[in-house]
C-alpha atoms as a PDB file:
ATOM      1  CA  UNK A   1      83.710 -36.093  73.839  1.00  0.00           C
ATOM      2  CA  UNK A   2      85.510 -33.620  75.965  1.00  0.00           C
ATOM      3  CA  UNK A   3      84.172 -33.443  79.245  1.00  0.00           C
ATOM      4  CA  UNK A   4      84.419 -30.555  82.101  1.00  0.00           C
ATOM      5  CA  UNK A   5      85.791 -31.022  85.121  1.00  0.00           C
ATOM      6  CA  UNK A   6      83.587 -29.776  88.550  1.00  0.00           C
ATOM      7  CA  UNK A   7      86.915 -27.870  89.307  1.00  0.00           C
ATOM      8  CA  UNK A   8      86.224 -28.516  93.554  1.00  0.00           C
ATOM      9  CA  UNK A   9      89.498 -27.537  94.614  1.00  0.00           C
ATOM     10  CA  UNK A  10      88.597 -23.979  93.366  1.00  0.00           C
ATOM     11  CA  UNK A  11      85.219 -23.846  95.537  1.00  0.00           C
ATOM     12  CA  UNK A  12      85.770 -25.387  98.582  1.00  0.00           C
ATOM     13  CA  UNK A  13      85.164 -29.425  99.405  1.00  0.00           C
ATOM     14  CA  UNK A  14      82.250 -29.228 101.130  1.00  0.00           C
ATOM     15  CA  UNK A  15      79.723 -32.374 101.521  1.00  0.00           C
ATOM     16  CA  UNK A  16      78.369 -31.691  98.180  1.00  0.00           C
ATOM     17  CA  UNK A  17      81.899 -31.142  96.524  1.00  0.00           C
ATOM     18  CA  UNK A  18      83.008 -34.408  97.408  1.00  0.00           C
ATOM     19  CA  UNK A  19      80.010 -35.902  96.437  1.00  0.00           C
ATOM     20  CA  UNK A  20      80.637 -34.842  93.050  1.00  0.00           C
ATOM     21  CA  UNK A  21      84.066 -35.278  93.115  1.00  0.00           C
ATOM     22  CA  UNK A  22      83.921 -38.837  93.780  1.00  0.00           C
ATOM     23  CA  UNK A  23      81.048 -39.194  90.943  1.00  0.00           C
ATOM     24  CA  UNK A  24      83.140 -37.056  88.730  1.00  0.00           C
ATOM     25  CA  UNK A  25      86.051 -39.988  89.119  1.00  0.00           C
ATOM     26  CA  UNK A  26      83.853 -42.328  88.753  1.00  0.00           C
ATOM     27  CA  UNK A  27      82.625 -41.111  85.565  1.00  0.00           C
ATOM     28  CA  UNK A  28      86.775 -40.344  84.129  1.00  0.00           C
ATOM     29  CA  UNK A  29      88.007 -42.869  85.147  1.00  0.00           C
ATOM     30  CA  UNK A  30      85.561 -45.300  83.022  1.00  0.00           C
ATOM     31  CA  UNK A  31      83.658 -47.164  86.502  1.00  0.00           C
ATOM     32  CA  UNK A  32      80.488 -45.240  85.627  1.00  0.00           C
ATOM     33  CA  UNK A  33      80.340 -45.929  81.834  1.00  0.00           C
ATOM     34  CA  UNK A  34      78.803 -43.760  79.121  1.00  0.00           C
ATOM     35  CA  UNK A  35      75.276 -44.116  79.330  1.00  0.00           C
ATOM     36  CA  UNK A  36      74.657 -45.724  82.469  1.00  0.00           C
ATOM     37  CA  UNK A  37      72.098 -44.348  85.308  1.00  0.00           C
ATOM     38  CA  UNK A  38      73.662 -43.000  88.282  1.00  0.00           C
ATOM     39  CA  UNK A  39      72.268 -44.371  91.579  1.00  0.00           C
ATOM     40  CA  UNK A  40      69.053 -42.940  93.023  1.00  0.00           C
ATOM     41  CA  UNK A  41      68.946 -40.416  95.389  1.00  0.00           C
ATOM     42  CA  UNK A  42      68.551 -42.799  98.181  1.00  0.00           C
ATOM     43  CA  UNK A  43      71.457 -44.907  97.277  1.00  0.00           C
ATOM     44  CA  UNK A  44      73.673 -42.380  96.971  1.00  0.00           C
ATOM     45  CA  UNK A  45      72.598 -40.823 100.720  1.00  0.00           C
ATOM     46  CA  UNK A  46      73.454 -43.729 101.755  1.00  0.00           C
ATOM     47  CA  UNK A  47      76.481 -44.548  99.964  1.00  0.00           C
ATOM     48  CA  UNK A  48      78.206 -41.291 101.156  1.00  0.00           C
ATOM     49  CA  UNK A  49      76.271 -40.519 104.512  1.00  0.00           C
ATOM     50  CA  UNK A  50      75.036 -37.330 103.810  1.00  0.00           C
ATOM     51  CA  UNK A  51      71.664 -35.767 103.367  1.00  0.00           C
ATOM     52  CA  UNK A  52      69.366 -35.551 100.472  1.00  0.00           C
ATOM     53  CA  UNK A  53      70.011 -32.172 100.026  1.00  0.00           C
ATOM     54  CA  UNK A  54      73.783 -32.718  99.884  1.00  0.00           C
ATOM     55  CA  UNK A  55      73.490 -35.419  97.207  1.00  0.00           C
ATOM     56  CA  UNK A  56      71.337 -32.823  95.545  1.00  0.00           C
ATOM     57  CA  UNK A  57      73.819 -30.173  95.460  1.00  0.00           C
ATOM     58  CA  UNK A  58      76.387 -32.569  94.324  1.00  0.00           C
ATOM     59  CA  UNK A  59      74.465 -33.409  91.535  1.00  0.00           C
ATOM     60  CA  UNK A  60      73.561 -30.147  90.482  1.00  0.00           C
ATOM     61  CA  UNK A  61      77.452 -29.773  90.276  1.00  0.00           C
ATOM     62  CA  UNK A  62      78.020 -32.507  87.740  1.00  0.00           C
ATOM     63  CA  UNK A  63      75.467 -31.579  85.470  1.00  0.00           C
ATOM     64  CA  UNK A  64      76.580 -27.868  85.156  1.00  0.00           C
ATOM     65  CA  UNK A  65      80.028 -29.114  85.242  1.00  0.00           C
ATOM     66  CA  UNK A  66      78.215 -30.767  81.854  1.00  0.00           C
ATOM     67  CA  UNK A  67      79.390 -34.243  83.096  1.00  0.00           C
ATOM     68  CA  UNK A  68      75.788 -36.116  83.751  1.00  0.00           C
ATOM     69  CA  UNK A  69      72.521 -34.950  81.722  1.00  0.00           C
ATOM     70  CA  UNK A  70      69.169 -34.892  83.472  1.00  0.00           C
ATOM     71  CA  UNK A  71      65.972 -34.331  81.299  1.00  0.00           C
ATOM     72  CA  UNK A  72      63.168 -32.271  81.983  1.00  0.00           C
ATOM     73  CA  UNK A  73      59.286 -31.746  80.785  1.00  0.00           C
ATOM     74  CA  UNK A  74      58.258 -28.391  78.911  1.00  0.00           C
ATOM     75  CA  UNK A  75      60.579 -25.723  78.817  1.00  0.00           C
ATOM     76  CA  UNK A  76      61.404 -22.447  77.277  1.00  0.00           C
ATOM     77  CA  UNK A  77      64.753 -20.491  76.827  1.00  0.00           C
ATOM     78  CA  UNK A  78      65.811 -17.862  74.811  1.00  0.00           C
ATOM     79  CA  UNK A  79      67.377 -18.218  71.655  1.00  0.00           C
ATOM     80  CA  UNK A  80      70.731 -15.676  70.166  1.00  0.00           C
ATOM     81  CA  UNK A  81      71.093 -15.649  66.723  1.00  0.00           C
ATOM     82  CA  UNK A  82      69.072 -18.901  66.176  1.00  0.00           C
ATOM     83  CA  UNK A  83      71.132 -20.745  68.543  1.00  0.00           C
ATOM     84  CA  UNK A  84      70.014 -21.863  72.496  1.00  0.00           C
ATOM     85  CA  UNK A  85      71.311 -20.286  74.805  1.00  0.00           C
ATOM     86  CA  UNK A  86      72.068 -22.680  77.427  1.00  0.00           C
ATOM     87  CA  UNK A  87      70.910 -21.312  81.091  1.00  0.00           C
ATOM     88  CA  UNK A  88      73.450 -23.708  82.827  1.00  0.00           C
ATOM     89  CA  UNK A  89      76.616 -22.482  81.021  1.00  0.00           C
ATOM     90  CA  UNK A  90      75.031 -19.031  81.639  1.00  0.00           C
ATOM     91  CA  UNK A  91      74.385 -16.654  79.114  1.00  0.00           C
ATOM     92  CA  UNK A  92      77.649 -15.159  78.386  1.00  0.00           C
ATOM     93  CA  UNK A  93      79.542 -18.459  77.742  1.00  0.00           C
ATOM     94  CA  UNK A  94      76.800 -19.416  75.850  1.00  0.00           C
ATOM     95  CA  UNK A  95      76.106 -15.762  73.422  1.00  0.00           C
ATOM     96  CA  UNK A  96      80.232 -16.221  73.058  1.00  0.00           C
ATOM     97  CA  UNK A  97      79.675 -20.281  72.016  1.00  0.00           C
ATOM     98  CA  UNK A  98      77.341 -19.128  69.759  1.00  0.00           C
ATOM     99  CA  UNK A  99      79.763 -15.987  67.763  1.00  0.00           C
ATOM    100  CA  UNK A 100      79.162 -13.112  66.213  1.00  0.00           C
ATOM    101  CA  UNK A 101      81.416 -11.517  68.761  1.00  0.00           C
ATOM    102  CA  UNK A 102      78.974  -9.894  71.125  1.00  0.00           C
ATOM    103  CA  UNK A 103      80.826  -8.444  73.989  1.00  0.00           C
ATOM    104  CA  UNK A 104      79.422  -8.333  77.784  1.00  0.00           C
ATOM    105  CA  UNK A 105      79.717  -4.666  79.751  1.00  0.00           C
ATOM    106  CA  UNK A 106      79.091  -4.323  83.242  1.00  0.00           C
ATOM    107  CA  UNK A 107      77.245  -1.581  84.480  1.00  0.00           C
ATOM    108  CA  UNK A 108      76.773  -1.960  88.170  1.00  0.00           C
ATOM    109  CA  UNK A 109      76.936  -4.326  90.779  1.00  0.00           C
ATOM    110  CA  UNK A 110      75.213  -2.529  93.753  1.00  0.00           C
ATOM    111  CA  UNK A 111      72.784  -3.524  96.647  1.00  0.00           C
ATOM    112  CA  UNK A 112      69.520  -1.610  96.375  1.00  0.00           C
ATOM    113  CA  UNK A 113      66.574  -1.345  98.307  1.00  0.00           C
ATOM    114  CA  UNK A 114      63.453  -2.340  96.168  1.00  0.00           C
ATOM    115  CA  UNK A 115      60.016  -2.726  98.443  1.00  0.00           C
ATOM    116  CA  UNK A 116      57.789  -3.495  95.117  1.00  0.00           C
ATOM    117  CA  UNK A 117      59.617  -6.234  93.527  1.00  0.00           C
ATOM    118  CA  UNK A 118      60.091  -7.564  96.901  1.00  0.00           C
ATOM    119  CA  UNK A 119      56.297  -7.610  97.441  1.00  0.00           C
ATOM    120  CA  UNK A 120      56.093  -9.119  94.120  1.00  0.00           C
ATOM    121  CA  UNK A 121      58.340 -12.061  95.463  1.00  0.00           C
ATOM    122  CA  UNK A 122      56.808 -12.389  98.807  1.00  0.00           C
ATOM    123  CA  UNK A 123      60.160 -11.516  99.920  1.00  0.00           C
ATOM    124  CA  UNK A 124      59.878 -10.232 103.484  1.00  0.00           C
ATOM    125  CA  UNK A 125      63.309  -8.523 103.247  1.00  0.00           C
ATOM    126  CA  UNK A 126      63.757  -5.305 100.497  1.00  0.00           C
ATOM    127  CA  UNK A 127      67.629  -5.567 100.001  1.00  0.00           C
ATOM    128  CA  UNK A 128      69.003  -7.346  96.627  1.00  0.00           C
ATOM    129  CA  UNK A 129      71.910  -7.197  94.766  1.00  0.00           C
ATOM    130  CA  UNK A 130      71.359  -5.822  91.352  1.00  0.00           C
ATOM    131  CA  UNK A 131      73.847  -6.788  88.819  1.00  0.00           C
ATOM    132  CA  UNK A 132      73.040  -4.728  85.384  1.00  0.00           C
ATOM    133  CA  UNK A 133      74.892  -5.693  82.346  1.00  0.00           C
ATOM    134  CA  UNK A 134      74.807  -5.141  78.539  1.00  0.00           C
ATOM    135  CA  UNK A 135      75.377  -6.375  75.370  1.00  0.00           C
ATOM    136  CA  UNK A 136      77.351  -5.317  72.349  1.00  0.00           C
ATOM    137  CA  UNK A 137      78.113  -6.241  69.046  1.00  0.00           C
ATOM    138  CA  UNK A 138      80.366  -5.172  65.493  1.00  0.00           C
ATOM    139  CA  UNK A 139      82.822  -2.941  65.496  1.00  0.00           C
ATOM    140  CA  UNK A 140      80.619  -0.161  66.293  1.00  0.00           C
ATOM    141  CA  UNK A 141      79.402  -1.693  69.597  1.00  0.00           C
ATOM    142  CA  UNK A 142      75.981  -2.173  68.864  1.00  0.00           C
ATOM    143  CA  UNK A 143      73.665  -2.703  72.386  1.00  0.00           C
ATOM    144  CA  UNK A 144      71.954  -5.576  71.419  1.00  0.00           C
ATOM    145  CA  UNK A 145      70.316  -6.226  75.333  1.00  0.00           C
ATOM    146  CA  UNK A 146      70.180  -5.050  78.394  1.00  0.00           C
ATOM    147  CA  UNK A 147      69.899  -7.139  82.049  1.00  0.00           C
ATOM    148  CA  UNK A 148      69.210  -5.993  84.908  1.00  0.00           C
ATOM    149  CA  UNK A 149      69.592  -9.396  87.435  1.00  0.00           C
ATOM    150  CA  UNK A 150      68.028  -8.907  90.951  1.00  0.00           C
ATOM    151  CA  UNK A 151      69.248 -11.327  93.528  1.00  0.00           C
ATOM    152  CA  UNK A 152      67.959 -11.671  96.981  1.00  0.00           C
ATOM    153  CA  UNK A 153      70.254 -10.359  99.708  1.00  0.00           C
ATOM    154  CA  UNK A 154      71.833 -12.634 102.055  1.00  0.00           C
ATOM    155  CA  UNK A 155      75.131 -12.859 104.140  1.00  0.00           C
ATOM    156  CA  UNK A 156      77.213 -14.603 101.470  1.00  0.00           C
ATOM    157  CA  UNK A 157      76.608 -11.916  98.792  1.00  0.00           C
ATOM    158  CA  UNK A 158      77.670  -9.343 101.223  1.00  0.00           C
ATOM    159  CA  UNK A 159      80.902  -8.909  99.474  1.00  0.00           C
ATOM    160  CA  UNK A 160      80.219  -9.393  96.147  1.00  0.00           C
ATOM    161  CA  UNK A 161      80.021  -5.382  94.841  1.00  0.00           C
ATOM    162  CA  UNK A 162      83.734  -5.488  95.909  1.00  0.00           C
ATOM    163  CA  UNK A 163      84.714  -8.493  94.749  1.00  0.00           C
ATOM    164  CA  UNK A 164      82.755  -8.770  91.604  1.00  0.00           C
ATOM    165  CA  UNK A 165      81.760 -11.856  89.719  1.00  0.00           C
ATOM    166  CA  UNK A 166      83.763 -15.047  89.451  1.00  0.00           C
ATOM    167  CA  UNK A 167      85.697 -14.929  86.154  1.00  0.00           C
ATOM    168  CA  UNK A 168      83.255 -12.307  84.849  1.00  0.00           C
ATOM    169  CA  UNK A 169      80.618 -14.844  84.735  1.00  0.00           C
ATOM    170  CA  UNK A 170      77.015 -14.460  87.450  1.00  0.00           C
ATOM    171  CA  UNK A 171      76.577 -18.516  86.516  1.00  0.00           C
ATOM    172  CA  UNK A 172      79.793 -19.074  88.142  1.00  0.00           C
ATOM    173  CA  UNK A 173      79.310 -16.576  91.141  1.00  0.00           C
ATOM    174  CA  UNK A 174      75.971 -18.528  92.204  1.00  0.00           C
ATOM    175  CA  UNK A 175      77.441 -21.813  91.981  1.00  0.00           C
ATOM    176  CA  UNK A 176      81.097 -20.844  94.201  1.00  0.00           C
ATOM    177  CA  UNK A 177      78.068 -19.827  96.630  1.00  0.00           C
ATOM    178  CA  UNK A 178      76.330 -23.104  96.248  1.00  0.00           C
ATOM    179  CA  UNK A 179      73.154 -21.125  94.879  1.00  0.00           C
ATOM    180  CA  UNK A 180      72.596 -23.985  92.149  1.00  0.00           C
ATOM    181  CA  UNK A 181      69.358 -23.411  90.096  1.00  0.00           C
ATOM    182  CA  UNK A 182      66.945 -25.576  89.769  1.00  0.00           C
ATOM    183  CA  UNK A 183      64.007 -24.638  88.274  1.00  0.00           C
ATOM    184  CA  UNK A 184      62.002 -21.546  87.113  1.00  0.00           C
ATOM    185  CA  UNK A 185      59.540 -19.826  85.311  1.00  0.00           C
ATOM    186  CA  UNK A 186      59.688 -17.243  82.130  1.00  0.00           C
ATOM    187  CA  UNK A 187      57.861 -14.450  80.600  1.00  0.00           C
ATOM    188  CA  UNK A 188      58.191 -12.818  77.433  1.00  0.00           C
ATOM    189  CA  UNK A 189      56.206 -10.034  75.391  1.00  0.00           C
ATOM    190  CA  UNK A 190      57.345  -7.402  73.365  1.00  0.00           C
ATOM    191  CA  UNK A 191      57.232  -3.713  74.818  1.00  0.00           C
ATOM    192  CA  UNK A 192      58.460  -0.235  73.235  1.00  0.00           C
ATOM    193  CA  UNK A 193      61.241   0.697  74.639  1.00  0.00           C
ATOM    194  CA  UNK A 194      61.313   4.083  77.653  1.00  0.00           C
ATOM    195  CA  UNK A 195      63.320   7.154  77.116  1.00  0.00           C
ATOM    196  CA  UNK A 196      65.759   6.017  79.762  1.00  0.00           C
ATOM    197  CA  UNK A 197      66.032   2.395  78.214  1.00  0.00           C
ATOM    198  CA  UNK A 198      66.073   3.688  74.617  1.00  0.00           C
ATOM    199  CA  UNK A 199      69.228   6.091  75.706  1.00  0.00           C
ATOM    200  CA  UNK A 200      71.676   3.311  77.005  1.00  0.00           C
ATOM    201  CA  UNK A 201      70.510   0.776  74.101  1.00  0.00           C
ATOM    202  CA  UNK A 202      71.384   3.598  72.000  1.00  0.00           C
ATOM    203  CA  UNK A 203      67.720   3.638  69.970  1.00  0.00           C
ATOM    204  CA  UNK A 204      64.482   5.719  69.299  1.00  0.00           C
ATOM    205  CA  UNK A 205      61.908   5.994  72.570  1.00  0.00           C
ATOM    206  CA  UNK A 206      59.534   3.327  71.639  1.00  0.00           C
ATOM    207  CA  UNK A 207      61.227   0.792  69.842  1.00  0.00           C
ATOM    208  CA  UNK A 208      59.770  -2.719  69.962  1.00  0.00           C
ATOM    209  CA  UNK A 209      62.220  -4.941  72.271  1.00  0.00           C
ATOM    210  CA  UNK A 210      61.626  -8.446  73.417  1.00  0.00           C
ATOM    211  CA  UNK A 211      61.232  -8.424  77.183  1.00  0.00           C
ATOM    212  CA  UNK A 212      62.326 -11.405  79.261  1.00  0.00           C
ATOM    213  CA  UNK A 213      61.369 -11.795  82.735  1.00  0.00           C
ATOM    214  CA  UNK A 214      62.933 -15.282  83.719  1.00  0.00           C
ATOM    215  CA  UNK A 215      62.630 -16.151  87.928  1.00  0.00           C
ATOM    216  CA  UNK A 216      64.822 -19.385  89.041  1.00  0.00           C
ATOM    217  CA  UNK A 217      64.582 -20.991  92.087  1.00  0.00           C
ATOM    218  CA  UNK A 218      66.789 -23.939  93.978  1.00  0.00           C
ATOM    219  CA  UNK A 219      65.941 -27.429  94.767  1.00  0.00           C
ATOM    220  CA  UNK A 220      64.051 -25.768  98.089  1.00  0.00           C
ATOM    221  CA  UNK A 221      62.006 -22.963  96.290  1.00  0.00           C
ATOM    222  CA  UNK A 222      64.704 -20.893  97.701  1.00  0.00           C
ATOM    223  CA  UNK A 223      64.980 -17.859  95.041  1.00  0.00           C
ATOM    224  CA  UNK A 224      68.261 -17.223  93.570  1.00  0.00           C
ATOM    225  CA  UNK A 225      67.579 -14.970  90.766  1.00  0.00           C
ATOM    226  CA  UNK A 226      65.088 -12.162  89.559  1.00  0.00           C
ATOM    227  CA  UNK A 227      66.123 -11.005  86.026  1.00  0.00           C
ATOM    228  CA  UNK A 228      64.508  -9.134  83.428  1.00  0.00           C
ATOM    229  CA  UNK A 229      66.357  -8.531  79.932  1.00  0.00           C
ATOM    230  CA  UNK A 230      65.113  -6.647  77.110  1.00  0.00           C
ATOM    231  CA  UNK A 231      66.560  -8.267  74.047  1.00  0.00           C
ATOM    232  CA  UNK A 232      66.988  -6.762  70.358  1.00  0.00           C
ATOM    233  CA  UNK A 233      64.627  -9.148  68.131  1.00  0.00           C
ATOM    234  CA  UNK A 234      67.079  -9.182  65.377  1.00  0.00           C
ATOM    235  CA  UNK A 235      69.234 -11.020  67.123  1.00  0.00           C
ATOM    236  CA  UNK A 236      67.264 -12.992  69.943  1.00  0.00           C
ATOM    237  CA  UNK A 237      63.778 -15.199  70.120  1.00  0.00           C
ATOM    238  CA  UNK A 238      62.397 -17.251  72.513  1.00  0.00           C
ATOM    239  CA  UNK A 239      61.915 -20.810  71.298  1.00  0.00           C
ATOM    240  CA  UNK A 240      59.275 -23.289  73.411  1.00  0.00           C
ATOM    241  CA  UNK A 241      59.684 -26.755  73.312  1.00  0.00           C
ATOM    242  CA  UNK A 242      56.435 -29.163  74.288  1.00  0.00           C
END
């Protein structure tokens, strides 16, 4: 088994770095064997002196860094080509881990002002970034989806429509700016697609697409991502697990 390393000397050594760092080593070097729990939350404050959310965050690290495993209750995700597509690689590792050689475009990274969907949040402030992107396949580029990602403006994104993501990859952008995900919720119904929609997917006004609304949140509630995709239904499904 090939395991990932949590690559800290490319995002920094904060608190929660070096909290996964040292967990990470623990883990390589064989002191934490296969299988074995990791100390609780409260041992591990108190092992490295830091707060809960710190020990948190470190966590959060190792498991997208695909090094520890933590279950959860009833979920949903979306499946490409019959195959899950795993929210903490993000979605374009995982479409490529899956094949058929779909290819990722970028459309825009831009901040926007957007009063409803902020009132839909209970977001008191309007400004997000919106980072649109789409999906092709075969030689003929076939648009397979479309996603239009909404993320709450703060301070830290500021830079981000010049600098653009982190290795091409949103997943990777959050986590470099410790916005970890934690939990969410998801929506999905099938809706014909608009004119405007049904021009850049390249199809007939009307056309039945699988819509995706998926809203993830950090360990504090915090919201980190707003995204709604609408997803051709020969290639994608969404799968529920109970």
């Amino acid at each position: 088994m090939v395991k990932r390393a949590v690559k800290t000397a490319e995002v920094g050594r904060s608190k929660a770095h070096m909290v996964a760092a040292t967990i990470e080593q623990d883990i390589l070097t064989g002191r934490l064997p296969f299988g074995q729990q990791l100390e609780s939350e409260n041992e591990l404050v108190e092992r490295f002196a830091v707060s809960r959310n710190t020990v948190r965050k470190g966590l959060d690290l190792l498991t997208n860094g695909g090094l520890i495993t933590r279950k959860g209750g009833i979920g949903s995700f979306v499946t490409f080509n019959g195959q899950a597509i795993d929210g903490t690689l993000g979605w374009t590792t995982a479409i490529e881990k899956a094949g058929g050689g779909a290819q990722t475009r970028l459309l825009q990274i831009a901040l926007v002002e957007d009063e409803t969907l902020a009132q839909e949040l209970k977001l008191t402030r309007t400004t997000f970034v919106a980072i649109d992107r789409m999906r092709v396949i075969g030689a003929d580029a076939q648009c397979i989806s479309l996603e239009r990602s909404r993320l709450p403006f703060n301070d830290d994104l500021a830079a981000l429509p010049l600098e653009g993501l982190a290795g091409g990859s949103l997943n990777r952008t959050l986590i470099e700016h410790g916005m970890v995900p934690h939990h969410g919720e998801q929506w999905a119904e099938v809706v014909g697609l608009d004119a405007a929609d049904a021009r850049l997917l390249k199809r007939r006004a009307g056309t039945p697409f699988l819509r995706s609304r998926r809203l993830t949140r950090d360990r504090d509630e915090r919201i980190i991502e707003y995204v709604v995709s609408l997803l051709d239904p020969a290639f994608f499904a969404l799968h529920l697990e109970f």
